[in-house]
PDB file of N, CA and C in Angstrom:
ATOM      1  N   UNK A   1     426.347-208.780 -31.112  1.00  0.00           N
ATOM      2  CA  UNK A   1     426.657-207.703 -32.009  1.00  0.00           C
ATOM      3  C   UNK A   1     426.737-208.216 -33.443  1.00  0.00           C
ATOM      4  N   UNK A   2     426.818-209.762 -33.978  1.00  0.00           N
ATOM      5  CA  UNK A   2     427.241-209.937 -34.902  1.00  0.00           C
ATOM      6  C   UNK A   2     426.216-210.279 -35.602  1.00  0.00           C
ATOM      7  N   UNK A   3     424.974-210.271 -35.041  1.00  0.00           N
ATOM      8  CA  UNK A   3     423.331-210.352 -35.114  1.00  0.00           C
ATOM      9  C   UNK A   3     423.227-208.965 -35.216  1.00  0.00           C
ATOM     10  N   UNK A   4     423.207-207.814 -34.827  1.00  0.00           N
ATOM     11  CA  UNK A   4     423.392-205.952 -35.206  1.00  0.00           C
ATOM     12  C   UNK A   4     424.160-206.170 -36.074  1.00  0.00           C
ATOM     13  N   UNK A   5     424.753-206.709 -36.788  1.00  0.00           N
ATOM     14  CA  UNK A   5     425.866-206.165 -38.050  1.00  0.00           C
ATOM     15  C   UNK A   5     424.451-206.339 -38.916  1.00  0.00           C
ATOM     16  N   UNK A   6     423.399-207.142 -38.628  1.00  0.00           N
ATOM     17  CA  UNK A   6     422.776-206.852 -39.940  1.00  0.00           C
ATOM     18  C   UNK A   6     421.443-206.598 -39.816  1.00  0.00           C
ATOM     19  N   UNK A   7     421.563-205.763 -38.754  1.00  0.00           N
ATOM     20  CA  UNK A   7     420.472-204.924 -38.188  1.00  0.00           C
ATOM     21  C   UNK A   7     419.227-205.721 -38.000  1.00  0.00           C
ATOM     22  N   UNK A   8     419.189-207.059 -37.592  1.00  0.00           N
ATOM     23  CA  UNK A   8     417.993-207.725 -36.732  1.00  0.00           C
ATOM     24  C   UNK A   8     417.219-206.763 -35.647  1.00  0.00           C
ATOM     25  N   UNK A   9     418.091-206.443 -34.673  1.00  0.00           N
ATOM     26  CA  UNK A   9     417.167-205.654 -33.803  1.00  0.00           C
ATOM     27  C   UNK A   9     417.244-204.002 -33.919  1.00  0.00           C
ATOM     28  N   UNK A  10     418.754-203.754 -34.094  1.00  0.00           N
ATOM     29  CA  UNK A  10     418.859-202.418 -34.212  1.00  0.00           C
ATOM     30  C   UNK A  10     420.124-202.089 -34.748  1.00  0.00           C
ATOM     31  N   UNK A  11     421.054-201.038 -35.320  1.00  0.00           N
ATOM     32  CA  UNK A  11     421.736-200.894 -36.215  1.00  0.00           C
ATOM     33  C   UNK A  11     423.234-201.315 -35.317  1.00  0.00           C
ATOM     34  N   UNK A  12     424.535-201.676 -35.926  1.00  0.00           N
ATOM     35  CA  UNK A  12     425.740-201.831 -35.285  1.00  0.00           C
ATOM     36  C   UNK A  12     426.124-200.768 -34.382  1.00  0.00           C
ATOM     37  N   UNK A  13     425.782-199.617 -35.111  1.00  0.00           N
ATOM     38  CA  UNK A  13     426.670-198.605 -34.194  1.00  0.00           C
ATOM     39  C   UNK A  13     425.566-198.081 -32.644  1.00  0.00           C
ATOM     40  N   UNK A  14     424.041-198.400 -32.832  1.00  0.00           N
ATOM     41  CA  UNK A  14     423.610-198.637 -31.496  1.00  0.00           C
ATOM     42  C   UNK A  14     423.778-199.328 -30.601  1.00  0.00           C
ATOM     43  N   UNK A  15     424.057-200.706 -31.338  1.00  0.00           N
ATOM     44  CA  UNK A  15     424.610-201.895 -30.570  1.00  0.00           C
ATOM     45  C   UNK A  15     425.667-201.625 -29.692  1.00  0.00           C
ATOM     46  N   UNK A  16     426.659-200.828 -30.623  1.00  0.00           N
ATOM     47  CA  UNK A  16     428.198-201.176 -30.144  1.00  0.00           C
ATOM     48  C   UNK A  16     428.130-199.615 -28.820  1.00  0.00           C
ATOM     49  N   UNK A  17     427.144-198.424 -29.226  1.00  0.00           N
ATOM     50  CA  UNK A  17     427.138-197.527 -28.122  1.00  0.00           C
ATOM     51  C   UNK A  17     426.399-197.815 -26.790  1.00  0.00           C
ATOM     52  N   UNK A  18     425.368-199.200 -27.076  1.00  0.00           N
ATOM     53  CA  UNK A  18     424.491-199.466 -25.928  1.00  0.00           C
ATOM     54  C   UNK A  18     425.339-200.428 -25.133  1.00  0.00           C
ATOM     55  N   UNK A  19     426.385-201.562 -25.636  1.00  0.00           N
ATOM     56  CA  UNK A  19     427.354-202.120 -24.634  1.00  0.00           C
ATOM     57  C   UNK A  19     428.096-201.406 -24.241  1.00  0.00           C
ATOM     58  N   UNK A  20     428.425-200.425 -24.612  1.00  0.00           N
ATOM     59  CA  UNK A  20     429.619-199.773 -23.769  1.00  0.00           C
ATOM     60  C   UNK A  20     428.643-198.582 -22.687  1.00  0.00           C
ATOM     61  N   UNK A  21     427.680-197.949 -23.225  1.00  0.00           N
ATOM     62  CA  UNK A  21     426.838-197.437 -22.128  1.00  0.00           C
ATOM     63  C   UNK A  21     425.936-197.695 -21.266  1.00  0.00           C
ATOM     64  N   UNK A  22     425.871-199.550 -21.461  1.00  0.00           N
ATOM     65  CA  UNK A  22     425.236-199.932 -20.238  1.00  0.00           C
ATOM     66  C   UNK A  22     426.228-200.780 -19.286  1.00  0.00           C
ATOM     67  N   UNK A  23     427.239-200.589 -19.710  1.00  0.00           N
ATOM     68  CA  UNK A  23     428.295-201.258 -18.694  1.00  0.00           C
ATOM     69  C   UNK A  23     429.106-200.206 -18.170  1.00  0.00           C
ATOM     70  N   UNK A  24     428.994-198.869 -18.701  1.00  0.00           N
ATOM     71  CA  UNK A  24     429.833-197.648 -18.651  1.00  0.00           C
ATOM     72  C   UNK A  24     428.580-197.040 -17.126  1.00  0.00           C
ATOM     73  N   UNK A  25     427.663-196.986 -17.363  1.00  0.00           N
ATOM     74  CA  UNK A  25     426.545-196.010 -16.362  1.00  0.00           C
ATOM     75  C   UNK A  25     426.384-197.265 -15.069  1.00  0.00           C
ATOM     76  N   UNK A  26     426.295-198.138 -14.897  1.00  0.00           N
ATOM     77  CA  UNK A  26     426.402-199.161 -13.691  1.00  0.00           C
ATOM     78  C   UNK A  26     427.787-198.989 -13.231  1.00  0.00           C
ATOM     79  N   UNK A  27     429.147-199.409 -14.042  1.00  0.00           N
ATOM     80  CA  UNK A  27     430.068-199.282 -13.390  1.00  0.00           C
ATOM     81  C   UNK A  27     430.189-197.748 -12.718  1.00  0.00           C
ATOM     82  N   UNK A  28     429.952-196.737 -13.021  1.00  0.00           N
ATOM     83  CA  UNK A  28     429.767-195.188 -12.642  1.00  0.00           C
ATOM     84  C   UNK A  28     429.630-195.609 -11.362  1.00  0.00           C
ATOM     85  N   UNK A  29     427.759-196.229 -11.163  1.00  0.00           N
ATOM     86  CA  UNK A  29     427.207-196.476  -9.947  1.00  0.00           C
ATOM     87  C   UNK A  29     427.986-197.314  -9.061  1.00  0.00           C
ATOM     88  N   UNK A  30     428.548-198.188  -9.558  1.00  0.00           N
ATOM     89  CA  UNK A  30     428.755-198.770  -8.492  1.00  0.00           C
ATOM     90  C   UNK A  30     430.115-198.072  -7.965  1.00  0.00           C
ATOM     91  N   UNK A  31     431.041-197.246  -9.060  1.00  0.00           N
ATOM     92  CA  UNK A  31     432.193-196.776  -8.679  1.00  0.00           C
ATOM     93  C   UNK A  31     431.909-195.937  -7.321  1.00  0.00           C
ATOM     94  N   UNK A  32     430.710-194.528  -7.363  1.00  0.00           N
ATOM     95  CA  UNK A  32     429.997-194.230  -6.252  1.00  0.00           C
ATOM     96  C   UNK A  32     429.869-194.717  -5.394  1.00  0.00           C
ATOM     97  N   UNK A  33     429.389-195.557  -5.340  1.00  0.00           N
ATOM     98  CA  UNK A  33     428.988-196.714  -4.171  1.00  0.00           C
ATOM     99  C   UNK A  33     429.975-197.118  -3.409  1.00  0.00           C
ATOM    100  N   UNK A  34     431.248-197.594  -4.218  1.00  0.00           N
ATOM    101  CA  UNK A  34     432.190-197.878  -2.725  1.00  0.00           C
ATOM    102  C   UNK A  34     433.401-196.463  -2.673  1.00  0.00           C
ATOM    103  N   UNK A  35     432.809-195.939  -3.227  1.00  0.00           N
ATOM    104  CA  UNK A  35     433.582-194.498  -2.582  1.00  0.00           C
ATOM    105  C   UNK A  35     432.969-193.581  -1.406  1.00  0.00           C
ATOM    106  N   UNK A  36     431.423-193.583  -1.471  1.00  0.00           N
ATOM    107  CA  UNK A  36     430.285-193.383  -0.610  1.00  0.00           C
ATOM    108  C   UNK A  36     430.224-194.211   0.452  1.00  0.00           C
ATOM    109  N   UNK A  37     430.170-195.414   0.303  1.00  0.00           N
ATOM    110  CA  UNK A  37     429.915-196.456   1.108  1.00  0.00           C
ATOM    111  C   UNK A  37     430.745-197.483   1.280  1.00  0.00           C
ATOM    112  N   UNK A  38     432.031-197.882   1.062  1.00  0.00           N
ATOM    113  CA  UNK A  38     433.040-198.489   1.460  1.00  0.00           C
ATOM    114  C   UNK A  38     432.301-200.037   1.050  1.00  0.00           C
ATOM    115  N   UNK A  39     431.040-199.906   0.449  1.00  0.00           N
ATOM    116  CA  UNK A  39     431.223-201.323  -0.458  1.00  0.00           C
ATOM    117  C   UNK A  39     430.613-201.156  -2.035  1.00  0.00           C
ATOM    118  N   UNK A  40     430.851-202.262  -2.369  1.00  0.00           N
ATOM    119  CA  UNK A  40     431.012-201.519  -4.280  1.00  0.00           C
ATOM    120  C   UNK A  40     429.629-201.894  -4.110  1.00  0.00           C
ATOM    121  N   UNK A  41     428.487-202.370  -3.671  1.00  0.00           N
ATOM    122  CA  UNK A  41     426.899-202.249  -4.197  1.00  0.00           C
ATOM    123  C   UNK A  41     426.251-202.885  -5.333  1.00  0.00           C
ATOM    124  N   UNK A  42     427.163-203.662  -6.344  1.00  0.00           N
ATOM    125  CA  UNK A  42     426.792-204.466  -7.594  1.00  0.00           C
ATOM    126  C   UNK A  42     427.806-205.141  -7.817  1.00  0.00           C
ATOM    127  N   UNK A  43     427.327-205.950  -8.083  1.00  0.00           N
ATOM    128  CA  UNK A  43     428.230-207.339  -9.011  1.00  0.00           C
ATOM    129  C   UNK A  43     428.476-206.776 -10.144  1.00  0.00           C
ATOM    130  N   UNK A  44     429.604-207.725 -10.656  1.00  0.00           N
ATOM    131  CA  UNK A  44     430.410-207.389 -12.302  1.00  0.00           C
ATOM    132  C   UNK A  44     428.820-208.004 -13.162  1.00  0.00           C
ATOM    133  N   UNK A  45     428.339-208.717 -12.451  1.00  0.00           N
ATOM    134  CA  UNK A  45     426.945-209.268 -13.667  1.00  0.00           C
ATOM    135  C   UNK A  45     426.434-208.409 -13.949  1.00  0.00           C
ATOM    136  N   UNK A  46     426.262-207.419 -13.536  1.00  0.00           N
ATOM    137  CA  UNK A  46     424.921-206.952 -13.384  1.00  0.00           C
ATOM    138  C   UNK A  46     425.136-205.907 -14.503  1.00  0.00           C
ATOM    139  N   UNK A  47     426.908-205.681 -13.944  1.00  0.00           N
ATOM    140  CA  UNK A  47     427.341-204.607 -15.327  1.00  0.00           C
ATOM    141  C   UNK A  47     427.174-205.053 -16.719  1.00  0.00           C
ATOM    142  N   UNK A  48     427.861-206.340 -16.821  1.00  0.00           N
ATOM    143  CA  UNK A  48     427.281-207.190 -17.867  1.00  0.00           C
ATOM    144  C   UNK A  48     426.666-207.629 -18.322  1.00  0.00           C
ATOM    145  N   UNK A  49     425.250-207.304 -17.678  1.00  0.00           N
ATOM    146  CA  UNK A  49     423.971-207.811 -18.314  1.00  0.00           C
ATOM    147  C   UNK A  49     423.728-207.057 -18.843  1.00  0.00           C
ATOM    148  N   UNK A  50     423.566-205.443 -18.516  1.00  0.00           N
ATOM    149  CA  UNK A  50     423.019-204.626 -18.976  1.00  0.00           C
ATOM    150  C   UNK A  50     423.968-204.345 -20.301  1.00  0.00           C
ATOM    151  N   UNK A  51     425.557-204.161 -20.330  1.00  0.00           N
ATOM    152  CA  UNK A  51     426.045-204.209 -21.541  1.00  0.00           C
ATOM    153  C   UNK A  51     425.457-205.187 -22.737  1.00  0.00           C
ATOM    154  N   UNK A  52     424.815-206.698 -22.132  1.00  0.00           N
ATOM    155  CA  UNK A  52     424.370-207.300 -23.091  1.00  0.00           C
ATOM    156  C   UNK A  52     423.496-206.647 -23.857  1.00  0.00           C
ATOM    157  N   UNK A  53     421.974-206.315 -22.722  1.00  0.00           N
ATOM    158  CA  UNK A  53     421.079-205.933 -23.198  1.00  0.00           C
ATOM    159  C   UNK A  53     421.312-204.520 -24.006  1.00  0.00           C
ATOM    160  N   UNK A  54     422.260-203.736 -23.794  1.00  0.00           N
ATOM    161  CA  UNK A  54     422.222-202.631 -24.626  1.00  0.00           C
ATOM    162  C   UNK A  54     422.796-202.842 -26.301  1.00  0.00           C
ATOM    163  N   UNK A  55     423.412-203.960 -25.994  1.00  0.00           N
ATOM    164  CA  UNK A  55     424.190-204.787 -27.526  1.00  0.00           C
ATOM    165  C   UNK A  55     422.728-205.404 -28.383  1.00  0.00           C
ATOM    166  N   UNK A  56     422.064-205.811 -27.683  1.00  0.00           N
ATOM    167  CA  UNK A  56     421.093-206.697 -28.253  1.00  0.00           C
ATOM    168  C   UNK A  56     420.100-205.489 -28.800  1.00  0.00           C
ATOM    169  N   UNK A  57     419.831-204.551 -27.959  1.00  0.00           N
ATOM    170  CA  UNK A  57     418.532-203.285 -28.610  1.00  0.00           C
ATOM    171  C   UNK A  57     418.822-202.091 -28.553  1.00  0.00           C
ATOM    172  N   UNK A  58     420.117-202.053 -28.226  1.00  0.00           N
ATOM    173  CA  UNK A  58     420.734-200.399 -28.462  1.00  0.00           C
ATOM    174  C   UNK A  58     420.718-199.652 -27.519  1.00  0.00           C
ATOM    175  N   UNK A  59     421.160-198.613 -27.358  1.00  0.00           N
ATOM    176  CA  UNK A  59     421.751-197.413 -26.396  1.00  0.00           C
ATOM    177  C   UNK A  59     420.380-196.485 -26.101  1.00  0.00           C
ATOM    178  N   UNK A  60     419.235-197.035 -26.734  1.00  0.00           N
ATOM    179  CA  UNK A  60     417.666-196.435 -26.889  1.00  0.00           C
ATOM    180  C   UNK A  60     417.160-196.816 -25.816  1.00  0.00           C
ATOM    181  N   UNK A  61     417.851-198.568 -25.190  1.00  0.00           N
ATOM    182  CA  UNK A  61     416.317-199.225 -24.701  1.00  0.00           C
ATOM    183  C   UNK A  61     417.153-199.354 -22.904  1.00  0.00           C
ATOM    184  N   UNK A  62     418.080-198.697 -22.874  1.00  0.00           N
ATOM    185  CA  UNK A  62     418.970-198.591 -21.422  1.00  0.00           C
ATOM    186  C   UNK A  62     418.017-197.894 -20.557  1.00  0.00           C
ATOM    187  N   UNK A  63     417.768-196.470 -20.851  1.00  0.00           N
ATOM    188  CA  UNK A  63     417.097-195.675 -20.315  1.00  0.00           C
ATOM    189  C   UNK A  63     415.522-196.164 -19.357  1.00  0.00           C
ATOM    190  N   UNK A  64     415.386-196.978 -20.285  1.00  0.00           N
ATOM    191  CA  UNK A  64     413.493-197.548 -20.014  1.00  0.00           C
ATOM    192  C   UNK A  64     414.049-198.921 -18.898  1.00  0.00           C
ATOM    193  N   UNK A  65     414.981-199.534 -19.581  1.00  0.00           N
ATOM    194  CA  UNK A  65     415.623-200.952 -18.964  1.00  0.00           C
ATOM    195  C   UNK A  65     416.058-200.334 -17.464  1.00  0.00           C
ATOM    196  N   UNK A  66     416.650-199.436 -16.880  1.00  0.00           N
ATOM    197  CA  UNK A  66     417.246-198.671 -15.733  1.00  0.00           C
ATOM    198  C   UNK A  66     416.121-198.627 -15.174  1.00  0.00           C
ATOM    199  N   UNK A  67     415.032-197.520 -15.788  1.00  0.00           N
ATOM    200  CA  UNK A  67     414.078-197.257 -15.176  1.00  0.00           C
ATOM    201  C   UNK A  67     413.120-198.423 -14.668  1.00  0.00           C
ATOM    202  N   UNK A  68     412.763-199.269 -15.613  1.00  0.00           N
ATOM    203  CA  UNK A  68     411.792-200.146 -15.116  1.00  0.00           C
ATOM    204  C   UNK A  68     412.555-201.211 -14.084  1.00  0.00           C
ATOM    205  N   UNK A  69     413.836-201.770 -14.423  1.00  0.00           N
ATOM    206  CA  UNK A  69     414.393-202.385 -12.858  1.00  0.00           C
ATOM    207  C   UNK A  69     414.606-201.855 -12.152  1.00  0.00           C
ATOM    208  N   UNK A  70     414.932-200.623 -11.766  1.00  0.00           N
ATOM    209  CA  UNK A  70     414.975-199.973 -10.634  1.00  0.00           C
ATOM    210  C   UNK A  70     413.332-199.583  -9.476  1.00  0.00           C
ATOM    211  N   UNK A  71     412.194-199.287 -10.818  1.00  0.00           N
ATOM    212  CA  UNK A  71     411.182-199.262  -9.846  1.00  0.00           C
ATOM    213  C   UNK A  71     410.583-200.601  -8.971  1.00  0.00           C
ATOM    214  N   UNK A  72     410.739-201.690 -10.431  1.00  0.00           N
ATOM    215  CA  UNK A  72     410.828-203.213  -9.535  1.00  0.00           C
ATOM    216  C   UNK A  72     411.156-203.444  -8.162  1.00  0.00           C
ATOM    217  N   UNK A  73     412.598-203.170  -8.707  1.00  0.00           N
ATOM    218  CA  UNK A  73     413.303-203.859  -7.271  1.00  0.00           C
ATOM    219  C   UNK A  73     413.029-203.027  -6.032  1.00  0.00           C
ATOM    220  N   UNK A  74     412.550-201.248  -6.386  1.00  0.00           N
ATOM    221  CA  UNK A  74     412.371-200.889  -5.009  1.00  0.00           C
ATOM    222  C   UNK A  74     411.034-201.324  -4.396  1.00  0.00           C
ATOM    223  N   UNK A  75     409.971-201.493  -5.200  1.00  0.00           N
ATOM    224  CA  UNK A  75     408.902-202.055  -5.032  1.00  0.00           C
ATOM    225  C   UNK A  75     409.310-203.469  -4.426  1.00  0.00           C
ATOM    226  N   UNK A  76     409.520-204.393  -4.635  1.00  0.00           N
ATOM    227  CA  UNK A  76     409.804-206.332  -4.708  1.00  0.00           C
ATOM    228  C   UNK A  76     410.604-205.948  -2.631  1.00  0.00           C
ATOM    229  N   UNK A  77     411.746-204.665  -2.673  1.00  0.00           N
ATOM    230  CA  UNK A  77     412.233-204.711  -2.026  1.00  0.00           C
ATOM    231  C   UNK A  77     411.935-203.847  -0.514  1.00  0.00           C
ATOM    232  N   UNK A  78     411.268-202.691  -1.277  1.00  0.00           N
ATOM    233  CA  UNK A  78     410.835-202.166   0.034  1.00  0.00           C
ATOM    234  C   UNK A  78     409.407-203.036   0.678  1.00  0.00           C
ATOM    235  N   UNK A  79     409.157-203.649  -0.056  1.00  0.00           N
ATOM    236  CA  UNK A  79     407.929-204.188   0.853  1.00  0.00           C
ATOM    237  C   UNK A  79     408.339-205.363   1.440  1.00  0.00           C
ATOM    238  N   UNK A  80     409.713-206.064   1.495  1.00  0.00           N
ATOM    239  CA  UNK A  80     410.096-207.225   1.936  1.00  0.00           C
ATOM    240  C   UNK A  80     410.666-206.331   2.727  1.00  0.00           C
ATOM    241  N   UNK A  81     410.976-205.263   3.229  1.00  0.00           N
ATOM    242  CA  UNK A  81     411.767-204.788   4.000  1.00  0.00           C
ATOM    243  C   UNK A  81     410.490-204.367   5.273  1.00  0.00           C
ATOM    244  N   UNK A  82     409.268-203.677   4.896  1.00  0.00           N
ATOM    245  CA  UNK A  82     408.643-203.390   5.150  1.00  0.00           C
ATOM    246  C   UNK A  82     408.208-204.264   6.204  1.00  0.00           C
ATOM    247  N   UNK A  83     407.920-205.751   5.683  1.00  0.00           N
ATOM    248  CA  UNK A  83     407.445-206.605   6.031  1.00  0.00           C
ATOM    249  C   UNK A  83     407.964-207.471   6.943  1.00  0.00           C
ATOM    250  N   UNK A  84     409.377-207.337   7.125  1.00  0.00           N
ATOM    251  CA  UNK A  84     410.069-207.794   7.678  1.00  0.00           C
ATOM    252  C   UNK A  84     411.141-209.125   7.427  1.00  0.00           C
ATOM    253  N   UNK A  85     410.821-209.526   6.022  1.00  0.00           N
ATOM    254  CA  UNK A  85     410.994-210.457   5.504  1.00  0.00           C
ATOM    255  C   UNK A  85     412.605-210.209   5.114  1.00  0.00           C
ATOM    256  N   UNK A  86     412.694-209.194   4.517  1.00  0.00           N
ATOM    257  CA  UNK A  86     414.020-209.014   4.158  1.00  0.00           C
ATOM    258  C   UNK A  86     415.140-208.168   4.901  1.00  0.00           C
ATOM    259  N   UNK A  87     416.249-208.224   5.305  1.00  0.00           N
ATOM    260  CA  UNK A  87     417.021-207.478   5.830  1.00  0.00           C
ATOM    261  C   UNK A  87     417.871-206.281   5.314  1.00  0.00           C
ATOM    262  N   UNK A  88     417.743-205.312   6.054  1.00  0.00           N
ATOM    263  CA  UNK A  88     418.377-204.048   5.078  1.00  0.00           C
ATOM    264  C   UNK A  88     419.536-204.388   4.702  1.00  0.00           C
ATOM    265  N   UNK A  89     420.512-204.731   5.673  1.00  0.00           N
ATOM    266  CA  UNK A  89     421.724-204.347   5.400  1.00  0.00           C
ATOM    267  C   UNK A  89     422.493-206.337   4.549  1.00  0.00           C
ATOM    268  N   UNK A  90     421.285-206.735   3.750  1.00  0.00           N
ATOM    269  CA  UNK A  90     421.944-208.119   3.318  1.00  0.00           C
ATOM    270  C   UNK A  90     422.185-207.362   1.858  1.00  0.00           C
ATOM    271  N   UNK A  91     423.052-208.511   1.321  1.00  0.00           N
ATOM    272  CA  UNK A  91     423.063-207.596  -0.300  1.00  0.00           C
ATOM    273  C   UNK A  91     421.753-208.321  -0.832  1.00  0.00           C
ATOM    274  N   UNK A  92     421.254-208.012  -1.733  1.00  0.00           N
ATOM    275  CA  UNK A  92     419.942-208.374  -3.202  1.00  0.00           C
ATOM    276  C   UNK A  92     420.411-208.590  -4.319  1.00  0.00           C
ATOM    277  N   UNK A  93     419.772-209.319  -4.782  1.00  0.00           N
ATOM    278  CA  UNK A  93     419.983-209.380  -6.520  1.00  0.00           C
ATOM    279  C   UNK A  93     419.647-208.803  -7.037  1.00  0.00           C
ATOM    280  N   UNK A  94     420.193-207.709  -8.181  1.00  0.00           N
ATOM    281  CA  UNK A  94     419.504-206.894  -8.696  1.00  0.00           C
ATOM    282  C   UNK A  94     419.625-207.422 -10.010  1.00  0.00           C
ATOM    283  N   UNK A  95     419.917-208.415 -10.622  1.00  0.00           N
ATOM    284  CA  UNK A  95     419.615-208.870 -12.106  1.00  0.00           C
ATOM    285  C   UNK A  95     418.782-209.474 -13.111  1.00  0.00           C
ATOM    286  N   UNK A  96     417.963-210.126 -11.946  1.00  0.00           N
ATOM    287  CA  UNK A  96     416.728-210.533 -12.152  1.00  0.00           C
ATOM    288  C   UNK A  96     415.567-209.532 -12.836  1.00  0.00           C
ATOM    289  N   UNK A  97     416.080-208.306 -12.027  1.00  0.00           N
ATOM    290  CA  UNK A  97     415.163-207.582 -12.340  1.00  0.00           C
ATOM    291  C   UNK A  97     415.578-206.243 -13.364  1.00  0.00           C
ATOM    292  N   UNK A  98     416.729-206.787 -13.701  1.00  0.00           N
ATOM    293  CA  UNK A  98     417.322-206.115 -15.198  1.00  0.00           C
ATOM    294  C   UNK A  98     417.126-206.962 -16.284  1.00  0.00           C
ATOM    295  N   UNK A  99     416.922-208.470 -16.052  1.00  0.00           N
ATOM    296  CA  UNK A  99     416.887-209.520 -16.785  1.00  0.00           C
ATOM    297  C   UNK A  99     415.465-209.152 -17.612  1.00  0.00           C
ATOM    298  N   UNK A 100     414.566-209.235 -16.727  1.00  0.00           N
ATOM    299  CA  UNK A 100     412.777-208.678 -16.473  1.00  0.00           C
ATOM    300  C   UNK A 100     412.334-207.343 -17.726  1.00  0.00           C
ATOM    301  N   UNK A 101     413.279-206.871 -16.823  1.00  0.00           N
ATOM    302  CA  UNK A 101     413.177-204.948 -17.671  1.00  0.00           C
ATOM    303  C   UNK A 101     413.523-205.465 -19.113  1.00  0.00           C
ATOM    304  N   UNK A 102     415.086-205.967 -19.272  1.00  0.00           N
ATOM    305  CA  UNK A 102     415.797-205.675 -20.735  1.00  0.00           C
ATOM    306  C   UNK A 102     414.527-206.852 -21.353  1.00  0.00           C
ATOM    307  N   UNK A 103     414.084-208.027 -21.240  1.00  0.00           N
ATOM    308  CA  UNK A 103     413.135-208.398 -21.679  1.00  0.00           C
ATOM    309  C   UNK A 103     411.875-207.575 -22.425  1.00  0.00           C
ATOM    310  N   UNK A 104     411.611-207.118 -21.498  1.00  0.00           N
ATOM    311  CA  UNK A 104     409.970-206.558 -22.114  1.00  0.00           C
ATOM    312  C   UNK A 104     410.749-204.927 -22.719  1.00  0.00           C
ATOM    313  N   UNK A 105     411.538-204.471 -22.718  1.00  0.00           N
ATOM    314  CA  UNK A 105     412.260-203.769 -23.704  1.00  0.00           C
ATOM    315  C   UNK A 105     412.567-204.086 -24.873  1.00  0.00           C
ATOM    316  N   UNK A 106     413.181-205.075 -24.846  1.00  0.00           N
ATOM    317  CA  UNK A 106     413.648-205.825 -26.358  1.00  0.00           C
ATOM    318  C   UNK A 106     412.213-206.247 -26.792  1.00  0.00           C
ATOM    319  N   UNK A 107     410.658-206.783 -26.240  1.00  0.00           N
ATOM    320  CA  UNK A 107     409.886-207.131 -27.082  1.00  0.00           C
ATOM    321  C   UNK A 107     409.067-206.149 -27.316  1.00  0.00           C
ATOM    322  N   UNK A 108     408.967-205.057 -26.544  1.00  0.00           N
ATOM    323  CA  UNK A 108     407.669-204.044 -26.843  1.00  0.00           C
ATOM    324  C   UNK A 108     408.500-202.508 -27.119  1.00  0.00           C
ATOM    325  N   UNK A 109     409.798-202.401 -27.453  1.00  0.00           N
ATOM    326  CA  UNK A 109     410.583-201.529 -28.184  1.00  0.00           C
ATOM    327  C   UNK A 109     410.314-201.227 -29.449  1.00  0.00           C
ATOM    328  N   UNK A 110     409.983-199.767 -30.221  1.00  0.00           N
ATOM    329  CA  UNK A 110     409.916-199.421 -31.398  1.00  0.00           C
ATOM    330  C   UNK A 110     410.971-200.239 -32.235  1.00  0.00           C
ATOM    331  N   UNK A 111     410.831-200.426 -33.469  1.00  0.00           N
ATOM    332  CA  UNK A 111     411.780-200.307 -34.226  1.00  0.00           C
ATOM    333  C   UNK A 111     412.750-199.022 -34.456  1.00  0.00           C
ATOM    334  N   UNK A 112     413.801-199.402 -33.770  1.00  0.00           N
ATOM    335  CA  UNK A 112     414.313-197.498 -33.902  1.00  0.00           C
ATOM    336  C   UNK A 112     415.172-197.039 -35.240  1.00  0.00           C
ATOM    337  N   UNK A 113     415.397-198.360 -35.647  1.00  0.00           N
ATOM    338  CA  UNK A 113     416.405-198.268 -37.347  1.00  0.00           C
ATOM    339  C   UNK A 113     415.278-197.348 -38.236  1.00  0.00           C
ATOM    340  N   UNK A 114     414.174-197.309 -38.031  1.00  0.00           N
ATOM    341  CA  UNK A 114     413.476-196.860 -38.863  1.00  0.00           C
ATOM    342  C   UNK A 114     412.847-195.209 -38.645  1.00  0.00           C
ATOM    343  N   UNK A 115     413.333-194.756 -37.412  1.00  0.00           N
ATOM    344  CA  UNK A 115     413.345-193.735 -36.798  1.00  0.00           C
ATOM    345  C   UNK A 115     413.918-192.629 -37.665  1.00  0.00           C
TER     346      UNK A 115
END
C-alpha cells in the first residue's frame, strides 16, 4: 500500500478497498463453507493472498483474479478427478492458482487511475 500512496499501480483508496474486498469476499466463502459443510474449505492464505493482490492493483482486478482462478482450478481439477489421479474428498491448493490469476492481472490490467 505504501507503493499505492503514490499511485505506481493504482490509486490508495483502490488499494486500501481491494485488501479489504479480497479478504472480505473469500472469508464470506469460506464462512459458507463450514456452515454448509462442517469444514471451512480455504486456508487463511488464500484469504491473504488475494487481500494482497487487491492492495497491489485494486478492488478492479479481484473480479477477473476470482474469475480466472476459479476456472483454472476447476479445469487443473476436474480432470485430475476425472482421471483418477486426484481424490474428491482430499483438500487442494487453491493459491497457486490465485497466485497465476493475480499475476497476469497485475500485468495485462488497464491503467485504471486514468479511467
Amino acid at each position: 500500500m505504501i507503493v499505492n500512496s503514490g499511485e505506481l499501480f493504482t490509486s490508495l483508496t483502490s488499494a486500501v478497498w481491494g485488501a479489504v474486498g479480497g479478504y472480505l469476499v473469500l472469508w464470506l466463502l469460506r464462512g459458507f463453507s463450514k456452515l454448509f459443510s462442517d469444514t471451512e474449505g480455504m486456508g487463511q492464505g488464500d484469504l491473504k493472498l488475494l487481500a494482497m493482490l487487491g492492495a497491489w492493483g485494486g478492488w478492479q482486478i479481484l473480479p477477473g483474479v476470482l474469475l480466472m482462478s476459479t476456472l483454472a482450478a476447476t479445469v487443473v481439477f476436474g480432470v485430475g478427478m476425472v482421471s483418477g489421479k486426484i481424490d474428491r474428498n482430499s483438500p487442494q491448493p487453491f493459491g497457486p492458482f490465485l497466485a497465476g490469476a493475480g499475476w497476469l492481472a497485475l500485468m495485462y490490467t488497464p491503467d485504471w487511475t486514468a479511467i
